[in-house]
C-alpha atoms as a PDB file:
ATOM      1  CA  UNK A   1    -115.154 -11.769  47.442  1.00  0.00           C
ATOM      2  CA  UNK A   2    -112.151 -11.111  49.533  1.00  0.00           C
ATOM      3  CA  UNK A   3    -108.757 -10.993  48.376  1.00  0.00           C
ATOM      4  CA  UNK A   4    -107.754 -14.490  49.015  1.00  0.00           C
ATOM      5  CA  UNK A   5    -110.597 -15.793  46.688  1.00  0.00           C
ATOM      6  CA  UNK A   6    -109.826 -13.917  44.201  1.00  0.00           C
ATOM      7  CA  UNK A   7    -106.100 -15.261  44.031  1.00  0.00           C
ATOM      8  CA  UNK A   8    -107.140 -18.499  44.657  1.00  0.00           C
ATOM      9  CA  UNK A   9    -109.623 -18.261  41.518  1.00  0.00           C
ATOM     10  CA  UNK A  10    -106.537 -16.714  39.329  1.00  0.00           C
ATOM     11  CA  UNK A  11    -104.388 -19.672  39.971  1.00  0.00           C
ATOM     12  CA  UNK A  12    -107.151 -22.128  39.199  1.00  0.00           C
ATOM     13  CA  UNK A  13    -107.639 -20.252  35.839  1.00  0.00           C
ATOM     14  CA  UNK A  14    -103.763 -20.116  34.939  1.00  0.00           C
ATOM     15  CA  UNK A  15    -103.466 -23.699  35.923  1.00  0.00           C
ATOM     16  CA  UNK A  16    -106.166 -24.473  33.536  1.00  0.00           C
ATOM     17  CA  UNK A  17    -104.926 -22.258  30.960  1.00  0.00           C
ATOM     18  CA  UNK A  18    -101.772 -23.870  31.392  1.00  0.00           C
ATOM     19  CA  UNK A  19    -103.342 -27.412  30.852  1.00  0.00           C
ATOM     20  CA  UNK A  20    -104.385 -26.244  27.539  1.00  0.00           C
ATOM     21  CA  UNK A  21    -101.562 -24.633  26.249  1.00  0.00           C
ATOM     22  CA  UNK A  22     -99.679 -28.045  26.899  1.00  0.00           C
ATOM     23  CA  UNK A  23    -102.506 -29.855  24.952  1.00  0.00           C
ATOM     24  CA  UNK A  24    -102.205 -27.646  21.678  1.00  0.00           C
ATOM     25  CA  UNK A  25     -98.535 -27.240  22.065  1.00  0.00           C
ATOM     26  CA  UNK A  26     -98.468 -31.439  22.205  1.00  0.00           C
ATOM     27  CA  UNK A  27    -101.274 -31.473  19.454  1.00  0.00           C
ATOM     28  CA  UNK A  28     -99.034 -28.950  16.979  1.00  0.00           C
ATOM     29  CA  UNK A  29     -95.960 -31.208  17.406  1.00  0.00           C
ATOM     30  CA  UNK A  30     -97.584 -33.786  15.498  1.00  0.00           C
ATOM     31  CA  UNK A  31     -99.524 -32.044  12.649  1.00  0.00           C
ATOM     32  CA  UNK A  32     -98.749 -32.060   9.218  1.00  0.00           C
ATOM     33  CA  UNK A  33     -96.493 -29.364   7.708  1.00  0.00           C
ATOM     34  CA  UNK A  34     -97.911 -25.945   5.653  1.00  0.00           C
ATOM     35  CA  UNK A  35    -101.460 -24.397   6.561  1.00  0.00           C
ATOM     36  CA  UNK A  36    -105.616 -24.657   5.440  1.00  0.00           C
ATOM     37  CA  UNK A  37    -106.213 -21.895   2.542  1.00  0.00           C
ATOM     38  CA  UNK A  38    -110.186 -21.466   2.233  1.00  0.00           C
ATOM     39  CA  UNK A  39    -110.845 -19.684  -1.338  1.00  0.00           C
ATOM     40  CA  UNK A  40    -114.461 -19.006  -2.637  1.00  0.00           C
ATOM     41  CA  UNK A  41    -114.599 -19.617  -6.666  1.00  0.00           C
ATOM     42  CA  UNK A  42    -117.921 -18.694  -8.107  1.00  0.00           C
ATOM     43  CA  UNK A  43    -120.388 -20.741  -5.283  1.00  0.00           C
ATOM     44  CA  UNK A  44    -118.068 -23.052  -4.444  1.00  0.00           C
ATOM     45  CA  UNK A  45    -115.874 -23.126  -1.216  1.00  0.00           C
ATOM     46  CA  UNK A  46    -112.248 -24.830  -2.120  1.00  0.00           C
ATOM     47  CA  UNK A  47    -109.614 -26.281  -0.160  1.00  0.00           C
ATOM     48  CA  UNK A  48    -105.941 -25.416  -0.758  1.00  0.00           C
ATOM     49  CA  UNK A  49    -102.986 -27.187   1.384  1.00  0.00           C
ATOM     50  CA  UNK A  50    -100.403 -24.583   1.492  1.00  0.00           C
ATOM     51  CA  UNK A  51     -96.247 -25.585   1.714  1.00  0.00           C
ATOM     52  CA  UNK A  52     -93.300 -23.741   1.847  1.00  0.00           C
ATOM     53  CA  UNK A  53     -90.795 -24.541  -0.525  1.00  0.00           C
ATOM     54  CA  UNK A  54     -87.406 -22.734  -0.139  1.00  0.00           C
ATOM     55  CA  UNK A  55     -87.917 -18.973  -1.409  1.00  0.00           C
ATOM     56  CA  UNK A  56     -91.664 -19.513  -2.424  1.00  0.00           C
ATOM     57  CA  UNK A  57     -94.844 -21.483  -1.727  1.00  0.00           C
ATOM     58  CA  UNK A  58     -96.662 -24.603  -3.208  1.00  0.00           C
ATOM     59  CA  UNK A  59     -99.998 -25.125  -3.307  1.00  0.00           C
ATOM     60  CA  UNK A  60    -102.671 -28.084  -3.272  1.00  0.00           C
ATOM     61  CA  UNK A  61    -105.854 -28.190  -3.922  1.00  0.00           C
ATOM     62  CA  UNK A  62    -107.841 -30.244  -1.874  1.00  0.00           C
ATOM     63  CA  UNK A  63    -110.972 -32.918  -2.963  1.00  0.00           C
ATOM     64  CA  UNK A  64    -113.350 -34.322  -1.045  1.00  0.00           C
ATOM     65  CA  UNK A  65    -110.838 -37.551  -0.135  1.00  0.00           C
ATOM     66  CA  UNK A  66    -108.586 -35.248   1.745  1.00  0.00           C
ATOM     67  CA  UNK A  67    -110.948 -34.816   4.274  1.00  0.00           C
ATOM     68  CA  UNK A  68    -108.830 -35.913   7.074  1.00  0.00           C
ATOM     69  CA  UNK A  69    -105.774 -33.531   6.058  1.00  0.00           C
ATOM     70  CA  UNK A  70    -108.330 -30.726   5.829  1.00  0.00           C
ATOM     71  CA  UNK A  71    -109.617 -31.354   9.451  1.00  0.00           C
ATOM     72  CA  UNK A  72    -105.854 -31.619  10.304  1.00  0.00           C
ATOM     73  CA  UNK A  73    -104.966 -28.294   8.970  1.00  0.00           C
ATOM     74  CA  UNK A  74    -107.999 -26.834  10.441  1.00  0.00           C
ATOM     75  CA  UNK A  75    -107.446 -27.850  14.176  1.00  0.00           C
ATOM     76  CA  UNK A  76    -103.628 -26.411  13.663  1.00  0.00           C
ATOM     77  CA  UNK A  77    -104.761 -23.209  12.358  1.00  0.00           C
ATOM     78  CA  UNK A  78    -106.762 -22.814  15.401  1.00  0.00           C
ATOM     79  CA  UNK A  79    -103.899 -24.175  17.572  1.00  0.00           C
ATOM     80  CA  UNK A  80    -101.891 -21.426  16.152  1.00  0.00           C
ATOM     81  CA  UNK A  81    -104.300 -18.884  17.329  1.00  0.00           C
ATOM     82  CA  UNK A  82    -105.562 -19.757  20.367  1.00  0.00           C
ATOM     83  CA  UNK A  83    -101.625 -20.695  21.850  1.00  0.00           C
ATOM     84  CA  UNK A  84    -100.787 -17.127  21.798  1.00  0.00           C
ATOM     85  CA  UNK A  85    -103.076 -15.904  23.512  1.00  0.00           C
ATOM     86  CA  UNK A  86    -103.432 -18.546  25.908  1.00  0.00           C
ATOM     87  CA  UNK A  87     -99.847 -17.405  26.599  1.00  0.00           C
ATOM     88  CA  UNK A  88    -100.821 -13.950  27.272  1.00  0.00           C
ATOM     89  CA  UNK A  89    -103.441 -14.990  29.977  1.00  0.00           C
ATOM     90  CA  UNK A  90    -100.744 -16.660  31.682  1.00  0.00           C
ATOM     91  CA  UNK A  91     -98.639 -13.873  31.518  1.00  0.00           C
ATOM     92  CA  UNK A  92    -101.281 -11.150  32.873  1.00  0.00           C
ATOM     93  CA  UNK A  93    -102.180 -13.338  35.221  1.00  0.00           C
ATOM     94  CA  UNK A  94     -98.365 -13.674  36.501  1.00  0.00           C
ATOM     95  CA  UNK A  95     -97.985 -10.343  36.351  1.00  0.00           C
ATOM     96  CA  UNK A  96    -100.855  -9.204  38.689  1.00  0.00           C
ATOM     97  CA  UNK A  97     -99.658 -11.919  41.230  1.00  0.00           C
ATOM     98  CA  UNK A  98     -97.109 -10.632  41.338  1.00  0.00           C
ATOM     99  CA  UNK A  99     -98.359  -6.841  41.810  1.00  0.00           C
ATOM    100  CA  UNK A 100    -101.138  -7.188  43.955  1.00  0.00           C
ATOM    101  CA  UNK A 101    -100.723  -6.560  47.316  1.00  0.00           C
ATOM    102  CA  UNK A 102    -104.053  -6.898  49.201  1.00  0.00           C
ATOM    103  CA  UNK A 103    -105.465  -3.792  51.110  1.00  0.00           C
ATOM    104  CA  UNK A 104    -104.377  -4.092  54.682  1.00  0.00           C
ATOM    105  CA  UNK A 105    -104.660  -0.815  56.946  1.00  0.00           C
ATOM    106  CA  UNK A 106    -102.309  -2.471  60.031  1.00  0.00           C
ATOM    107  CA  UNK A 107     -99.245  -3.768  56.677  1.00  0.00           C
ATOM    108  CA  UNK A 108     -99.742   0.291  55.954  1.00  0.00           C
ATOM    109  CA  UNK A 109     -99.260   0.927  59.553  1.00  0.00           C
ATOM    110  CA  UNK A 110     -96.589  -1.405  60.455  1.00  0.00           C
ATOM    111  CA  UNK A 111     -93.673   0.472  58.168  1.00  0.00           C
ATOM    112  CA  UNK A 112     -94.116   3.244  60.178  1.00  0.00           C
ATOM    113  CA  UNK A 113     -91.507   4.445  62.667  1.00  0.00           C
ATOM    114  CA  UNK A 114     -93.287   3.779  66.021  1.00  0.00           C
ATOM    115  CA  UNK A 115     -94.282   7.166  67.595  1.00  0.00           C
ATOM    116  CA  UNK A 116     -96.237   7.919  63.870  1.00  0.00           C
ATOM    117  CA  UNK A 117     -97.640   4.453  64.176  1.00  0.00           C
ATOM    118  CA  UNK A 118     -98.888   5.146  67.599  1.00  0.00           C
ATOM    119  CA  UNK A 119    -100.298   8.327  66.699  1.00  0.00           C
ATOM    120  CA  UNK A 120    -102.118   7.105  63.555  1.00  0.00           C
ATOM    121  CA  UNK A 121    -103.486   4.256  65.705  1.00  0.00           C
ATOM    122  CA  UNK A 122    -104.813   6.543  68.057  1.00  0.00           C
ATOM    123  CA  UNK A 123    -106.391   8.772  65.833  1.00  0.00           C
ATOM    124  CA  UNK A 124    -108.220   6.574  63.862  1.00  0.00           C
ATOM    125  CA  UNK A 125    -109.267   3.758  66.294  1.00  0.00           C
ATOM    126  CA  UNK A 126    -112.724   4.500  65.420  1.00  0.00           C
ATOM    127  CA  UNK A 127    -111.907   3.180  61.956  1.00  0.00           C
ATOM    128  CA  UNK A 128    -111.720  -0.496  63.265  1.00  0.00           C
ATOM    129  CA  UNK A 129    -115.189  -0.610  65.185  1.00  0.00           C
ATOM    130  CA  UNK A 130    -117.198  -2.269  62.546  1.00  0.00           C
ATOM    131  CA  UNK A 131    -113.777  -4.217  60.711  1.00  0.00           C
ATOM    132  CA  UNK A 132    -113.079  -7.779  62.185  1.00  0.00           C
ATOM    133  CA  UNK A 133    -109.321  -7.228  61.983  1.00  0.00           C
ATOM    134  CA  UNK A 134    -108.159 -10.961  62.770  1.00  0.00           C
ATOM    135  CA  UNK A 135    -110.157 -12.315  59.906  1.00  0.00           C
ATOM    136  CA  UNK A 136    -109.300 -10.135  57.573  1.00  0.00           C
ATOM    137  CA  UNK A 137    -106.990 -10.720  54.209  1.00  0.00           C
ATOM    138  CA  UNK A 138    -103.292 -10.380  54.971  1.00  0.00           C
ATOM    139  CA  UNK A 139     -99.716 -12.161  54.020  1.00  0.00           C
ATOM    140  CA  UNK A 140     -99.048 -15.109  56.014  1.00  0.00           C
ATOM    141  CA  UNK A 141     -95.734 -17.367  55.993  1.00  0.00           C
ATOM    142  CA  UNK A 142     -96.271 -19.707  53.670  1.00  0.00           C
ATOM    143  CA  UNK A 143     -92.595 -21.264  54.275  1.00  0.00           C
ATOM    144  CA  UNK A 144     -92.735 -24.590  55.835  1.00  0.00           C
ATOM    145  CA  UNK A 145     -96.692 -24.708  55.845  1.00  0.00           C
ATOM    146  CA  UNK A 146     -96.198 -28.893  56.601  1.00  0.00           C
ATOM    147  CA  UNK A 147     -95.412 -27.790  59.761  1.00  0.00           C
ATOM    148  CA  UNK A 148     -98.673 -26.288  60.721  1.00  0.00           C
ATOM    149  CA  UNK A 149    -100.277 -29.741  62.463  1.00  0.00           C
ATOM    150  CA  UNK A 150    -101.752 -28.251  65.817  1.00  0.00           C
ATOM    151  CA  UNK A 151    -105.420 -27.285  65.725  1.00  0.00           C
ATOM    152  CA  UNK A 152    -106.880 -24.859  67.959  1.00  0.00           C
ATOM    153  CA  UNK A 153    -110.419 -24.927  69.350  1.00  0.00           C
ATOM    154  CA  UNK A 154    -111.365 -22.079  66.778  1.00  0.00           C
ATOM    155  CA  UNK A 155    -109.884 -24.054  63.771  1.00  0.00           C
ATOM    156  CA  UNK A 156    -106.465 -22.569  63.349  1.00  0.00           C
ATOM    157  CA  UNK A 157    -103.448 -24.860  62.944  1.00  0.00           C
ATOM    158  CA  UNK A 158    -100.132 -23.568  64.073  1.00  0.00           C
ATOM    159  CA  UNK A 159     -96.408 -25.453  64.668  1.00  0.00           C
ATOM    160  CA  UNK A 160     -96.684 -26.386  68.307  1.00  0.00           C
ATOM    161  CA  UNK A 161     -98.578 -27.670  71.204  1.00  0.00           C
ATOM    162  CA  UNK A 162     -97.390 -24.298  73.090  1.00  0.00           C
ATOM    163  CA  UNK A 163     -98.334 -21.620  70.388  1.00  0.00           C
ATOM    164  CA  UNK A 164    -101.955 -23.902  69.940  1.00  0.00           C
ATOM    165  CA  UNK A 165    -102.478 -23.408  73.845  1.00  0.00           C
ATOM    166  CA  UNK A 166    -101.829 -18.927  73.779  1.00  0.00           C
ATOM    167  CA  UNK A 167    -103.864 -19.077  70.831  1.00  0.00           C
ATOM    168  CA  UNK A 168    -106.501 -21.000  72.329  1.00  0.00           C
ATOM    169  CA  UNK A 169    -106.212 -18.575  75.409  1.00  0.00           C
ATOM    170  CA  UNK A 170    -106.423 -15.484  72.901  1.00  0.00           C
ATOM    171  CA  UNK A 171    -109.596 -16.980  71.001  1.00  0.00           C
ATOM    172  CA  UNK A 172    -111.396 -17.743  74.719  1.00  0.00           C
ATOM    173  CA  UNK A 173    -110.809 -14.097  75.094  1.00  0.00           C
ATOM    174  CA  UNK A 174    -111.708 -12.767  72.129  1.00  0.00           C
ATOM    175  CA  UNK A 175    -108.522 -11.115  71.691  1.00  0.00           C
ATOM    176  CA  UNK A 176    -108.116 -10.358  67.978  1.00  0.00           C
ATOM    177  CA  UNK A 177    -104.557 -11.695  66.484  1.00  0.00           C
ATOM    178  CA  UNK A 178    -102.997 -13.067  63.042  1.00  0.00           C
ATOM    179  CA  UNK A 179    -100.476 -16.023  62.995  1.00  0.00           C
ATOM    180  CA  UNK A 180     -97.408 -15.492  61.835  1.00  0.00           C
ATOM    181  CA  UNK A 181     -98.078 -12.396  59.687  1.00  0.00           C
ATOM    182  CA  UNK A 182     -95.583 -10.762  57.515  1.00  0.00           C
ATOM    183  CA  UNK A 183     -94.081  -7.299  59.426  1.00  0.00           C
ATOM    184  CA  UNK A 184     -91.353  -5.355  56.919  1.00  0.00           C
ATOM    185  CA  UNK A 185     -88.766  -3.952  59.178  1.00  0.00           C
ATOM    186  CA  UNK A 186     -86.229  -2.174  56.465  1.00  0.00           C
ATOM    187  CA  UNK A 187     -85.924  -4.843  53.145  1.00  0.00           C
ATOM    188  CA  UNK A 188     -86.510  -7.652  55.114  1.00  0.00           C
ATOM    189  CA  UNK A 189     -89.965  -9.591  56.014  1.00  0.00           C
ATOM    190  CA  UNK A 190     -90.485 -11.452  59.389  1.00  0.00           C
ATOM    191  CA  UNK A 191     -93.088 -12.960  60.491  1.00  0.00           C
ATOM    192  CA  UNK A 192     -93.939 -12.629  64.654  1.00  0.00           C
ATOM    193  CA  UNK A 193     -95.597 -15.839  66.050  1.00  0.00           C
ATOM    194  CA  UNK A 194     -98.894 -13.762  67.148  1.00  0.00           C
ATOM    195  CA  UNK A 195     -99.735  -9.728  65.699  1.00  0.00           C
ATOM    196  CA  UNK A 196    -102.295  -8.791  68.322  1.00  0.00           C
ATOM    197  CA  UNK A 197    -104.900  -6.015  68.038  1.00  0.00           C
ATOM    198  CA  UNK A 198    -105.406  -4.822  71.539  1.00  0.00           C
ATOM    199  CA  UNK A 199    -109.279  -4.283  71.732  1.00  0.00           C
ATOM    200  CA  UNK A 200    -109.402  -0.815  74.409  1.00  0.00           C
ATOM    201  CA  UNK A 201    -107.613   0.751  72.276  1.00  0.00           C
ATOM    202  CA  UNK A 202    -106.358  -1.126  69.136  1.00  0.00           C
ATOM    203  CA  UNK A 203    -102.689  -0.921  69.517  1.00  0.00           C
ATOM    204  CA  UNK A 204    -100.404  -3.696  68.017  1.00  0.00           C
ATOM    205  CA  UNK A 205     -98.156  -6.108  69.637  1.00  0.00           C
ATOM    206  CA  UNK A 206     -96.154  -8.708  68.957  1.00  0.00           C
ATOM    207  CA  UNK A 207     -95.588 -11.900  70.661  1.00  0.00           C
ATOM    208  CA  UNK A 208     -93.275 -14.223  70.044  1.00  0.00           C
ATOM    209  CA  UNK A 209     -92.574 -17.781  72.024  1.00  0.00           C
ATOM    210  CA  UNK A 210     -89.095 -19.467  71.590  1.00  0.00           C
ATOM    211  CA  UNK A 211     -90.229 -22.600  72.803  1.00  0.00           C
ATOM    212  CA  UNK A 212     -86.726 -24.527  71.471  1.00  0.00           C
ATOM    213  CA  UNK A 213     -84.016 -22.593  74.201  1.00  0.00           C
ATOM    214  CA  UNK A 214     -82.381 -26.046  74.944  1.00  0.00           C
ATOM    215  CA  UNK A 215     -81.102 -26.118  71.402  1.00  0.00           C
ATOM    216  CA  UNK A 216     -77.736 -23.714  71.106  1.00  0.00           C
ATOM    217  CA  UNK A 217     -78.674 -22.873  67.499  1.00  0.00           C
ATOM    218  CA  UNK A 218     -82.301 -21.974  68.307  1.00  0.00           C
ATOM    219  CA  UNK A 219     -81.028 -19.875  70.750  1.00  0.00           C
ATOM    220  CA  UNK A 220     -78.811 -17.817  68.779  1.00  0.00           C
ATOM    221  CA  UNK A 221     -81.576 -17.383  66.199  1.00  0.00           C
ATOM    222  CA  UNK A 222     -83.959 -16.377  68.887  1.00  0.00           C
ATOM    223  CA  UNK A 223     -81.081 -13.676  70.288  1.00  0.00           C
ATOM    224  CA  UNK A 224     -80.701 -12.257  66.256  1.00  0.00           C
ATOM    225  CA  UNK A 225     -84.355 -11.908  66.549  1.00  0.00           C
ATOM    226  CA  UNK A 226     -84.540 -10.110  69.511  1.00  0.00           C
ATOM    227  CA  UNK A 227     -81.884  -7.707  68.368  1.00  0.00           C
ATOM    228  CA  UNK A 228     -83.625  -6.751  65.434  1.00  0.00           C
ATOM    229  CA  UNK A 229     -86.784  -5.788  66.788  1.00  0.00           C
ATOM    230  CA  UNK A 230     -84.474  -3.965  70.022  1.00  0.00           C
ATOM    231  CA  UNK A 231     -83.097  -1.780  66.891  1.00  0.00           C
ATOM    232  CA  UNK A 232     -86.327  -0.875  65.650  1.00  0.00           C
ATOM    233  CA  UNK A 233     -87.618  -0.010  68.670  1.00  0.00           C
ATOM    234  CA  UNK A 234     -90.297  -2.787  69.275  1.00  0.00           C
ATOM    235  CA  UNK A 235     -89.120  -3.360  73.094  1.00  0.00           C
ATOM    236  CA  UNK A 236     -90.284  -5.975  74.983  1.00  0.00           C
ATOM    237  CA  UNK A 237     -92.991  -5.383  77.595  1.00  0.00           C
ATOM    238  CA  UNK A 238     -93.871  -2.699  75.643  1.00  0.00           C
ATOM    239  CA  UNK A 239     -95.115  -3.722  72.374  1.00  0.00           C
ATOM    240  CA  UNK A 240     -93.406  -7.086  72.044  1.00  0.00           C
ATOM    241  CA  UNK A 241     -94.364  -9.942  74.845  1.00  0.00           C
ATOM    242  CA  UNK A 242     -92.195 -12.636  74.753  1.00  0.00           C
ATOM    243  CA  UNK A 243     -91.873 -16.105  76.268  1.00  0.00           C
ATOM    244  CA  UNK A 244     -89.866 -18.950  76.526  1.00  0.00           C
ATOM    245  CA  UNK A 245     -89.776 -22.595  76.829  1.00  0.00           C
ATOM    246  CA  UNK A 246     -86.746 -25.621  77.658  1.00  0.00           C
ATOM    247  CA  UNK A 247     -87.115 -29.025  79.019  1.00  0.00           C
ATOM    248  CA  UNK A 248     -87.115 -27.756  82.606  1.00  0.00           C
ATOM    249  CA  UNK A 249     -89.112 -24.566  82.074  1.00  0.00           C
ATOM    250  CA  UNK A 250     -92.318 -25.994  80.050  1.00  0.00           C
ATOM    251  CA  UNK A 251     -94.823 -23.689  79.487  1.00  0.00           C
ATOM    252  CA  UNK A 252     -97.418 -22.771  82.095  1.00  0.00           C
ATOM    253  CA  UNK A 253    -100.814 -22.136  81.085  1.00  0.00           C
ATOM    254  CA  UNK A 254    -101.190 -20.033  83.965  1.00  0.00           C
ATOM    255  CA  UNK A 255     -98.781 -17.595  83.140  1.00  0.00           C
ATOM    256  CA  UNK A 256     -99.560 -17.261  79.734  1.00  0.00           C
ATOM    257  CA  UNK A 257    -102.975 -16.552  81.035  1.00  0.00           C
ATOM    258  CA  UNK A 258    -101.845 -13.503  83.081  1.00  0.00           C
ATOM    259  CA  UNK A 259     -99.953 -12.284  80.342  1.00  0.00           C
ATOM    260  CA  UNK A 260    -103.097 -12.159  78.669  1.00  0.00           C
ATOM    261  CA  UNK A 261    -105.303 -10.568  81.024  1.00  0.00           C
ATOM    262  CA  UNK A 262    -102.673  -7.930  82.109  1.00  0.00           C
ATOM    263  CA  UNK A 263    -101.721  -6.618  78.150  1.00  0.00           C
ATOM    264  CA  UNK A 264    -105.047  -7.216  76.997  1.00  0.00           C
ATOM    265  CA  UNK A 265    -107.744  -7.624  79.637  1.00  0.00           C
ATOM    266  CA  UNK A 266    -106.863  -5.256  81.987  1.00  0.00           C
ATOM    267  CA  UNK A 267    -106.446  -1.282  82.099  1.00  0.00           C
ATOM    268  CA  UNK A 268    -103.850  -1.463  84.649  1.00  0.00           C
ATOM    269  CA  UNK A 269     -99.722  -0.899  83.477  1.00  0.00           C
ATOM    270  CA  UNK A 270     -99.097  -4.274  82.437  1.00  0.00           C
ATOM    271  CA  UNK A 271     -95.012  -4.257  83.814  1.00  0.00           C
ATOM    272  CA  UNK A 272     -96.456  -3.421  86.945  1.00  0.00           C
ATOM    273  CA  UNK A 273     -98.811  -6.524  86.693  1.00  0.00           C
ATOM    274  CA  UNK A 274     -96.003  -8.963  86.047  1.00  0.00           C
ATOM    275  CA  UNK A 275     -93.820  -7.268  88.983  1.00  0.00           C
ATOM    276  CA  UNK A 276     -96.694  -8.015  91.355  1.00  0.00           C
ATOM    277  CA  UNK A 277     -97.384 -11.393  89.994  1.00  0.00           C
END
């Protein structure tokens, strides 16, 4: 059961829990006043309807014709027990949604500065031969998720016709990536339109496609993007690929195909692939 399940399973349970609590809490608001006393006198089992009146307490005893009241009494008395802790499960459960952070090797990896990152990568490649990276468990942008409506061939759905056709293009190649997955750089959390695990030698990049440049506002929010990974030393061409897209540059297949082939495909330097292309 991977981690996904199991939050998935937690928030069915608290919604259910939930469900209930509202029940009892509805049920309590209209049951009679005082509480279900069960005495045993000689053989006998007798009823008492307890009430509190001012400093002290007054009590009923209850014949068979109160049936009703005692059946009344009874449900609230279990009301009263179960609504506390039904409360408690919805607390705990809260809590460890709010704790848990799934196991992800590459998260662990991306808060490092880059030269420790490329050393641990290095050094324990061998760690990723038998772990599908891409399919793994990890935090995904879950802002704007009405926006995902473009379905790629292996049953992804992303934002646009343009990201659909580079990750088509990744999943023909079998390049391993994640779509928009969280990266921490400092206190803040972005999330790059592709995380790619190179397969020769399982580095990271990040690619990101501003496919909106005719818009001034897009732009400017593309340009505060690029500065922040510039200051944390994710350069383009070296670990960050980037592309672009206006009404009179649409994107080319093409070229997002030799992008492809030259970071991921081939062993040659891929800035002196693009040069020559």
């Amino acid at each position: 059961m991977n981690a996904d399940t199991i939050i998935e399973l937690l928030s069915i349970e608290k919604s259910l829990y939930q469900e209930l609590l509202n029940s009892f809490k509805s049920d309590t608001a209209y049951m009679p006043e005082g509480s279900l006393i069960c005495r045993q006198v000689n053989t006998y089992l007798r009823f008492y309807h307890y009430i509190k009146e001012g400093e002290g307490k007054k009590q009923r005893y209850l014949s068979k014709k109160d049936s009703s009241l005692k059946v009344a009494l009874y449900k609230k008395r279990i009301a009263q027990q179960i609504i506390p802790q039904l409360n408690s499960c919805i607390k705990a459960i809260d809590e460890f949604l709010v704790s848990f952070k799934p196991y992800d090797p590459s998260h662990l990896f991306s808060a490092f500065p880059v030269p420790v990152r490329e050393l641990c990568l290095n050094y324990g490649k061998a760690q990723y031969s038998d772990f599908d990276w891409s399919k793994a468990s990890y935090e995904k942008n879950e802002m704007y998720s009405e926006g995902l409506i473009y379905w790629t061939a292996g049953g992804l759905k992303v934002r646009s016709k343009s990201e659909a056709i580079i990750a088509g293009l990744l999943e023909k190649d079998k390049i391993p990536f994640r779509y928009e997955a969280s990266l921490k750089i400092g206190d803040k959390t972005y999330y790059p339109d592709f995380t790619i695990l190179r397969p020769r030698d399982k580095r990271i990049f990040y690619w990101e496609h501003f496919g909106m440049m005719d818009d001034e506002d897009y732009k400017q929010s593309a340009n505060r993007k690029m500065a922040v990974y510039l200051e944390n030393d994710i350069f383009p061409w070296d670990q960050l690929i980037t592309t672009y897209e206006s009404d009179k540059c649409p994107i080319d297949v093409r070229n997002i195909q030799s992008i492809i082939n030259a970071f991921f495909i081939r062993n040659d330097n891929p800035a002196t692939i693009i040069d020559q292309a």
